[in-house]
PDB file of N, CA and C in Angstrom:
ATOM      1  N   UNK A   1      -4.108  -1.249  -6.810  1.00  0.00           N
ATOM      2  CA  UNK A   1      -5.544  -1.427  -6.918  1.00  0.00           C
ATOM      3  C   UNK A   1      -6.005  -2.221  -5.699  1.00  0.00           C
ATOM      4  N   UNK A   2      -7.082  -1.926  -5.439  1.00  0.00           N
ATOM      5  CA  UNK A   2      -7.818  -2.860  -3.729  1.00  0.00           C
ATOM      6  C   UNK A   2      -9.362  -2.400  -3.888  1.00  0.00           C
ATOM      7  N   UNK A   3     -10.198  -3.579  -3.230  1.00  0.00           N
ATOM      8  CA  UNK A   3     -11.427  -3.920  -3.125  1.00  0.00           C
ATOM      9  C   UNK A   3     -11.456  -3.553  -1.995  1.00  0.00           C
ATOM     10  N   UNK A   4     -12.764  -2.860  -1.224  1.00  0.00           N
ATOM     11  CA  UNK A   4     -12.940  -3.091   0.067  1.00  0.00           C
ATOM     12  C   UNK A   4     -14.249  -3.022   0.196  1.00  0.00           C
ATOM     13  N   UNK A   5     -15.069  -4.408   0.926  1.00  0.00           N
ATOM     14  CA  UNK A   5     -16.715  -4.435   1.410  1.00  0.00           C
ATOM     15  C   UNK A   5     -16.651  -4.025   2.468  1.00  0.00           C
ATOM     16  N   UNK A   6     -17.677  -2.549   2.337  1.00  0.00           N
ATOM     17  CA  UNK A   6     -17.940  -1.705   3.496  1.00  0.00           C
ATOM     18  C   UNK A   6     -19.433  -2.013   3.671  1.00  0.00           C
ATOM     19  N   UNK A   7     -19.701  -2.590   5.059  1.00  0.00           N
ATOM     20  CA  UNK A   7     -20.816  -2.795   5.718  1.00  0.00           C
ATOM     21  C   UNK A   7     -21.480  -1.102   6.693  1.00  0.00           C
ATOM     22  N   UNK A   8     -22.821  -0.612   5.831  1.00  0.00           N
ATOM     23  CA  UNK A   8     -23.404   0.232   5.959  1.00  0.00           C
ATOM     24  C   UNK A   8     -24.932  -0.008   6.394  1.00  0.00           C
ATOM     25  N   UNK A   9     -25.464   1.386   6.997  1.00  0.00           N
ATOM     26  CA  UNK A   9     -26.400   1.295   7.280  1.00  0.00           C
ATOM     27  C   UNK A   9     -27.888   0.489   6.967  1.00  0.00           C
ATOM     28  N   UNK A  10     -29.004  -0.167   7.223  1.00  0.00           N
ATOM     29  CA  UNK A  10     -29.831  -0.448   6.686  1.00  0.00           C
ATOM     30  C   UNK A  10     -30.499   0.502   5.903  1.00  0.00           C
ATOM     31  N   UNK A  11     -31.277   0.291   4.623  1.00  0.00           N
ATOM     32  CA  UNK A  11     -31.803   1.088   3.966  1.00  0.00           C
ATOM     33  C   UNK A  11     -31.087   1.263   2.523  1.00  0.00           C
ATOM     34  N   UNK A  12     -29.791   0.170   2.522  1.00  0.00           N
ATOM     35  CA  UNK A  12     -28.938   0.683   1.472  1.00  0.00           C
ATOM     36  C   UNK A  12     -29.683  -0.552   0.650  1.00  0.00           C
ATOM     37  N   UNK A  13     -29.547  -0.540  -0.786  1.00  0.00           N
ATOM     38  CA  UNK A  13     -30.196  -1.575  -1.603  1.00  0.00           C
ATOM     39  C   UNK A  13     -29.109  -1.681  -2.898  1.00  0.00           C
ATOM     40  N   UNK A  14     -29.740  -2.045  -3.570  1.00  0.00           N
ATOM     41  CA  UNK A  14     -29.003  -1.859  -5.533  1.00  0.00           C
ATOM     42  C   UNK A  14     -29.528  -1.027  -6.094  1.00  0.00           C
ATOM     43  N   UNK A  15     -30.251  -0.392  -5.541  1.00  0.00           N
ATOM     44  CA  UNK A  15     -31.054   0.665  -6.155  1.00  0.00           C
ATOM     45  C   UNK A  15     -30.276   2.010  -5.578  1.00  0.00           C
ATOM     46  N   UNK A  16     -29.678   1.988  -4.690  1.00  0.00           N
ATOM     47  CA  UNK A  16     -29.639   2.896  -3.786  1.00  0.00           C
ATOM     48  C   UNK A  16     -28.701   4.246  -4.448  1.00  0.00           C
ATOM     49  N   UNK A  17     -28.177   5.429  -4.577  1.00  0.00           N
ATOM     50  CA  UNK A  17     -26.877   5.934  -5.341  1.00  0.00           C
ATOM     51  C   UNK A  17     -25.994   6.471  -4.184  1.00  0.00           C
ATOM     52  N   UNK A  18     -24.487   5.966  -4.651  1.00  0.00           N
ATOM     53  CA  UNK A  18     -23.865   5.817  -3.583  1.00  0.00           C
ATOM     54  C   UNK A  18     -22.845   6.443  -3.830  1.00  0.00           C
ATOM     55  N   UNK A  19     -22.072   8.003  -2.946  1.00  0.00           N
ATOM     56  CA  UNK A  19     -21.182   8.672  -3.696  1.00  0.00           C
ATOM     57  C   UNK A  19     -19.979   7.846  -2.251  1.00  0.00           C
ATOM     58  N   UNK A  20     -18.827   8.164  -3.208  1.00  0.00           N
ATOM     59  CA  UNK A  20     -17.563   7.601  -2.401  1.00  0.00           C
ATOM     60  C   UNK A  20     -16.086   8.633  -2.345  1.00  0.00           C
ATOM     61  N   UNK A  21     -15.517   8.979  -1.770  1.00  0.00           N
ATOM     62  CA  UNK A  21     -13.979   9.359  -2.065  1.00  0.00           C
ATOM     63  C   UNK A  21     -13.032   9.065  -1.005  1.00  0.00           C
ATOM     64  N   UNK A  22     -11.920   9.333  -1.487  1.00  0.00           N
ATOM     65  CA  UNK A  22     -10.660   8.353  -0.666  1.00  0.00           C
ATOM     66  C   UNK A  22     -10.199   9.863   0.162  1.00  0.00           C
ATOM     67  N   UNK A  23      -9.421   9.772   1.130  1.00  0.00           N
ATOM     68  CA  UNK A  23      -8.178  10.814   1.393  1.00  0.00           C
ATOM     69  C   UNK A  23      -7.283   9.852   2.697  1.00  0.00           C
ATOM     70  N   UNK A  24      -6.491  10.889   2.548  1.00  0.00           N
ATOM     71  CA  UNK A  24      -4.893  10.608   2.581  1.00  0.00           C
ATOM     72  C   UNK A  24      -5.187  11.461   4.526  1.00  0.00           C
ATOM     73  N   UNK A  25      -4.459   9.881   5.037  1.00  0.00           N
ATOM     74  CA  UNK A  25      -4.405  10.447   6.478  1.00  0.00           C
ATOM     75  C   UNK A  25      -3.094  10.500   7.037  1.00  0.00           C
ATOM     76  N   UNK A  26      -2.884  11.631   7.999  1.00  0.00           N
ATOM     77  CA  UNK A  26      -1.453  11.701   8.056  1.00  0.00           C
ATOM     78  C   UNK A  26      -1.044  10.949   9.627  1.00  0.00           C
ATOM     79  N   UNK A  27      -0.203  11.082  10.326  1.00  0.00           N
ATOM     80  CA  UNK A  27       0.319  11.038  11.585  1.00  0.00           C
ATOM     81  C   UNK A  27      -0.471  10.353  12.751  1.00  0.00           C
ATOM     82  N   UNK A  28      -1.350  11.626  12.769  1.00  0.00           N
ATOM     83  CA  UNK A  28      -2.314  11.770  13.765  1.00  0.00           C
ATOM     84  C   UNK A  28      -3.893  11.091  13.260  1.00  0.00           C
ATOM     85  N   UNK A  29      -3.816  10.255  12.229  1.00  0.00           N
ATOM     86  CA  UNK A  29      -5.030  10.064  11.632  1.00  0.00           C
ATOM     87  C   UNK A  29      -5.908  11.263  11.203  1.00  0.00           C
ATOM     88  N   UNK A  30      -5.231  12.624  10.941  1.00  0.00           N
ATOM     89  CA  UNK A  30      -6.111  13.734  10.115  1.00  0.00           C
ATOM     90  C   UNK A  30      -5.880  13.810   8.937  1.00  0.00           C
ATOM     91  N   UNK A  31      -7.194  13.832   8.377  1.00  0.00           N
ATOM     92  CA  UNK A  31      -7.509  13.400   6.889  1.00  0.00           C
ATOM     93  C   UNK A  31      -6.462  15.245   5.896  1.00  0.00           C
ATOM     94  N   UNK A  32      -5.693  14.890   5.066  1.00  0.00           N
ATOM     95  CA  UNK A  32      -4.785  16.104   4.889  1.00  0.00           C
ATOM     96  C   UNK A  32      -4.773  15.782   3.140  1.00  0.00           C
ATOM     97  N   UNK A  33      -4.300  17.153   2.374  1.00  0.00           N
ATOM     98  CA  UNK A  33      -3.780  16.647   1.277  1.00  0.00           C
ATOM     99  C   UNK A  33      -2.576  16.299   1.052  1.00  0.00           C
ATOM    100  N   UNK A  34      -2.181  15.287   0.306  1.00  0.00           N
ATOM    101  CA  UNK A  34      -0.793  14.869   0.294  1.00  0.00           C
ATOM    102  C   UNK A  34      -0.072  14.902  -1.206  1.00  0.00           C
ATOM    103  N   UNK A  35       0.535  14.777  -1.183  1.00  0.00           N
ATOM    104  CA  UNK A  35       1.208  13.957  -2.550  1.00  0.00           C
ATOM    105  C   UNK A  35       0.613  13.049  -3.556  1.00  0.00           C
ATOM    106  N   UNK A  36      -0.134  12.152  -3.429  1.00  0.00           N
ATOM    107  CA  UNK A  36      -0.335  11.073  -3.625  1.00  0.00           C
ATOM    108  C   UNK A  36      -1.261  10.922  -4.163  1.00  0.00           C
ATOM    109  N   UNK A  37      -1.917  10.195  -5.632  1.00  0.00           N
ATOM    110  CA  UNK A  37      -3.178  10.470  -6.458  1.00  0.00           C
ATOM    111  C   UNK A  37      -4.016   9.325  -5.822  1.00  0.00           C
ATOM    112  N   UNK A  38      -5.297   9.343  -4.990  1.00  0.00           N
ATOM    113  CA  UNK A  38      -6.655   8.420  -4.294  1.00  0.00           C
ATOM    114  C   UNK A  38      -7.293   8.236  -5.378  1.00  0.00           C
ATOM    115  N   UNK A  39      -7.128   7.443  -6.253  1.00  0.00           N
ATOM    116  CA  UNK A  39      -8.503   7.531  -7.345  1.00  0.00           C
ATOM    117  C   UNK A  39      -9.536   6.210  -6.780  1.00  0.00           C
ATOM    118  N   UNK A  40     -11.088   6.254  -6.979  1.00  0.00           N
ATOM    119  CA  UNK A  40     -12.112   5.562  -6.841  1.00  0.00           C
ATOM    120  C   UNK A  40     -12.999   5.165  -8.491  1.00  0.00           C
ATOM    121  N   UNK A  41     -12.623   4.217  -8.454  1.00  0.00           N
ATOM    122  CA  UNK A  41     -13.204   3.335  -9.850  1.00  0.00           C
ATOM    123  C   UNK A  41     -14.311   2.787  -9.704  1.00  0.00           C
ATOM    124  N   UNK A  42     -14.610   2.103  -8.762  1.00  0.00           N
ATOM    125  CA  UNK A  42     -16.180   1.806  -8.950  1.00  0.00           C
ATOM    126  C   UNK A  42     -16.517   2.035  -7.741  1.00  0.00           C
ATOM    127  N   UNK A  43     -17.892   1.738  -7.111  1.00  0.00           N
ATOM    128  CA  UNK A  43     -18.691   1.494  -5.997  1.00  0.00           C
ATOM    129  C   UNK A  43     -19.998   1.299  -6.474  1.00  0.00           C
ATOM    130  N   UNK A  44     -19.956   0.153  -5.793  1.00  0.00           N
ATOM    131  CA  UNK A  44     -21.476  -1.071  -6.387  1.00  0.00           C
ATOM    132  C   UNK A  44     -22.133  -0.862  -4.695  1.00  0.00           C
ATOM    133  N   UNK A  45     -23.546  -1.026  -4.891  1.00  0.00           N
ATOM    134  CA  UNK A  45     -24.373  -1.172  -4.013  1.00  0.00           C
ATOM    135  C   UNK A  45     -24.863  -2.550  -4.137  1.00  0.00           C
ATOM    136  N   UNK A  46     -24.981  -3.368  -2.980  1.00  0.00           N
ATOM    137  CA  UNK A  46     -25.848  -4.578  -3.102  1.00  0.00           C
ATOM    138  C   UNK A  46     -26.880  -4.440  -1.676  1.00  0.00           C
ATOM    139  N   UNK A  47     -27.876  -5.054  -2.167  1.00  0.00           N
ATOM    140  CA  UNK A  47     -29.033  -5.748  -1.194  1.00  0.00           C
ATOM    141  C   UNK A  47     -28.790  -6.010   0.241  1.00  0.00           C
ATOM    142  N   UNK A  48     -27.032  -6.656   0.565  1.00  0.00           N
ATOM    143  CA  UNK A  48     -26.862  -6.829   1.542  1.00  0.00           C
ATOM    144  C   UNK A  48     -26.310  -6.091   2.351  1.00  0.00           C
ATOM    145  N   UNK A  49     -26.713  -4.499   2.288  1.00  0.00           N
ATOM    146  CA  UNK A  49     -26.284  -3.399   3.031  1.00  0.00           C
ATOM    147  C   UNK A  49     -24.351  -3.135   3.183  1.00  0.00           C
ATOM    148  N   UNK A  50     -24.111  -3.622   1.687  1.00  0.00           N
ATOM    149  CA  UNK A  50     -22.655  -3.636   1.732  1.00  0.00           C
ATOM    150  C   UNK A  50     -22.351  -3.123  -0.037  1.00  0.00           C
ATOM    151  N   UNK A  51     -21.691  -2.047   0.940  1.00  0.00           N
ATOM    152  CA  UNK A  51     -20.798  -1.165  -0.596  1.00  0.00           C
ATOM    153  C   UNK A  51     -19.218  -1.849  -1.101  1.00  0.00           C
ATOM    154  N   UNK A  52     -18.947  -2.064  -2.186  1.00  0.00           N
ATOM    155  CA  UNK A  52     -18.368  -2.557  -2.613  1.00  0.00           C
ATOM    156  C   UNK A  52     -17.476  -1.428  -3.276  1.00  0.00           C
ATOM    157  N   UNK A  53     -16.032  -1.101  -3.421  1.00  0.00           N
ATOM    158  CA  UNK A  53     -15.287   0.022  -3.506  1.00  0.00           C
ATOM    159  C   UNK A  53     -14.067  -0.750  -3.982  1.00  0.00           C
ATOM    160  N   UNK A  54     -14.027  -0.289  -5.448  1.00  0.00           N
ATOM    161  CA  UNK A  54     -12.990  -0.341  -5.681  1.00  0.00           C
ATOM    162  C   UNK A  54     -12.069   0.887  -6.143  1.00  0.00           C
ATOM    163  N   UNK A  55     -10.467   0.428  -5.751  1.00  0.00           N
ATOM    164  CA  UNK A  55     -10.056   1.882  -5.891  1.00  0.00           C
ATOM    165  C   UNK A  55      -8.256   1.656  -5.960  1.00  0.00           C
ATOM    166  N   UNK A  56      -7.443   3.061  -6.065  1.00  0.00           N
ATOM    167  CA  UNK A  56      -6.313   2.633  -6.392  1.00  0.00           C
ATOM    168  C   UNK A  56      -5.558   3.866  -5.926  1.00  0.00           C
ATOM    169  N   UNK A  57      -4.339   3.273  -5.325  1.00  0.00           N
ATOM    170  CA  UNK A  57      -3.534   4.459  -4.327  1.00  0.00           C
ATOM    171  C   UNK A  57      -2.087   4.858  -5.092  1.00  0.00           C
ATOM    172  N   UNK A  58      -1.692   6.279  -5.685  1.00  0.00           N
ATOM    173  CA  UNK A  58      -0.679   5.813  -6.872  1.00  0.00           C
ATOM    174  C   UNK A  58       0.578   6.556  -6.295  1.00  0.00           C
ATOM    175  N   UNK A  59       1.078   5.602  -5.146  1.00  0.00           N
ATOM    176  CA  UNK A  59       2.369   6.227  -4.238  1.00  0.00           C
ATOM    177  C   UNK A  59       3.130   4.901  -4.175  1.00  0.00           C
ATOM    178  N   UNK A  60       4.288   4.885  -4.435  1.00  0.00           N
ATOM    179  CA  UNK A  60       5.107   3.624  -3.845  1.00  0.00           C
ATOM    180  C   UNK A  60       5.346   2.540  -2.802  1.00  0.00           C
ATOM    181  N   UNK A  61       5.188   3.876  -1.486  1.00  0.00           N
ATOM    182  CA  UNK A  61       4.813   3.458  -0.085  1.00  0.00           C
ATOM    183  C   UNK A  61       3.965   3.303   0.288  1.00  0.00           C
ATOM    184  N   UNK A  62       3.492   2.702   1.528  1.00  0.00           N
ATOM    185  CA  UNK A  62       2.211   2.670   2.610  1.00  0.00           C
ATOM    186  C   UNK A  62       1.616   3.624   2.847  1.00  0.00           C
ATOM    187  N   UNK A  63       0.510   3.938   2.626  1.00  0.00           N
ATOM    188  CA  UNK A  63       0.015   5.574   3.053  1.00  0.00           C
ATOM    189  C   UNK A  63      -1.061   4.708   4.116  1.00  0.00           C
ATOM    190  N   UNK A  64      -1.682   5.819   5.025  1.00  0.00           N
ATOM    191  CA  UNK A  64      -3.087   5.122   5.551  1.00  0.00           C
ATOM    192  C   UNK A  64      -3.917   6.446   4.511  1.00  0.00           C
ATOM    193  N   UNK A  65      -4.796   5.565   4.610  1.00  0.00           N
ATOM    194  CA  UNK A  65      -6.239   6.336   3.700  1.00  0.00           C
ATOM    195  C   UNK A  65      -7.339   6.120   4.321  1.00  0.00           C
ATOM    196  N   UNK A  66      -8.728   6.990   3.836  1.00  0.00           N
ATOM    197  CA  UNK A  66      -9.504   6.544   4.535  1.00  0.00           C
ATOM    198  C   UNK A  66     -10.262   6.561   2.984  1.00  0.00           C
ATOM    199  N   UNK A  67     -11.967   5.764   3.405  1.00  0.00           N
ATOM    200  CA  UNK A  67     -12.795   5.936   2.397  1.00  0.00           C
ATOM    201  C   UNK A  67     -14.375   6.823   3.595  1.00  0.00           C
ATOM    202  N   UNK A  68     -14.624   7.510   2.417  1.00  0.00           N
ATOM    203  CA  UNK A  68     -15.883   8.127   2.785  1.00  0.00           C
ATOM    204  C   UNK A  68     -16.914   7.424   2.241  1.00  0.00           C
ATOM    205  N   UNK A  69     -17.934   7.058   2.810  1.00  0.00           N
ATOM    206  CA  UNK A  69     -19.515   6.894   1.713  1.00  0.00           C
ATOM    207  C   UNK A  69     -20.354   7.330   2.589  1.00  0.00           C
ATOM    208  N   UNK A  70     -21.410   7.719   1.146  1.00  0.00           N
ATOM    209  CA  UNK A  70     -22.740   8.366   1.432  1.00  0.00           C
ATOM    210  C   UNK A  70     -23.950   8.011   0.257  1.00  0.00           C
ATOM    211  N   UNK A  71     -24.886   7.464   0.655  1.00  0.00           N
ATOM    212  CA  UNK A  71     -25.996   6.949  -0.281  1.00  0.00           C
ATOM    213  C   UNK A  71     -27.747   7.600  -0.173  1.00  0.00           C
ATOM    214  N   UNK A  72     -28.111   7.573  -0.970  1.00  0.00           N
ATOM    215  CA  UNK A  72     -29.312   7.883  -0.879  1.00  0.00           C
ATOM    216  C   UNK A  72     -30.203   7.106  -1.411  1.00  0.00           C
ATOM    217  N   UNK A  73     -31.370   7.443  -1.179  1.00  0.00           N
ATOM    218  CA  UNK A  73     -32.174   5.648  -1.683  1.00  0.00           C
ATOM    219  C   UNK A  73     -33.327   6.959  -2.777  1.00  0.00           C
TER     220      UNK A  73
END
């Protein structure tokens, strides 16, 4: 499980709706499917133009991942 505050564009609020998903990057940093279950549990919007993401990577090892977001007001 891991938190991560992602600092986003102005315009984002608590009001705002904010879609999120994880993927799995390989080698070369290209986003690929892998093995490995990315699940995303929450994502909170706050006032201070920062998305809040929580989420959980269900592989043994180190993977790199990335997160996507996208909001609309």
């Amino acid at each position: 499980m891991f938190v991560a505050h992602m600092n986003v564009q102005q315009g984002l609020t608590r009001s705002s709706y904010v879609f999120a998903s994880l993927t799995e990057l390989d080698e070369q940093a290209t986003p690929h499917l892998g093995e490995a279950v990315l699940t995303v549990h929450n994502v909170v919007p706050t006032d201070s133009h920062t998305v809040i993401l929580r989420g959980e990577v269900a592989w043994p090892t180190h993977l790199h991942i990335t997160a996507y977001v996208f909001f609309i007001n």
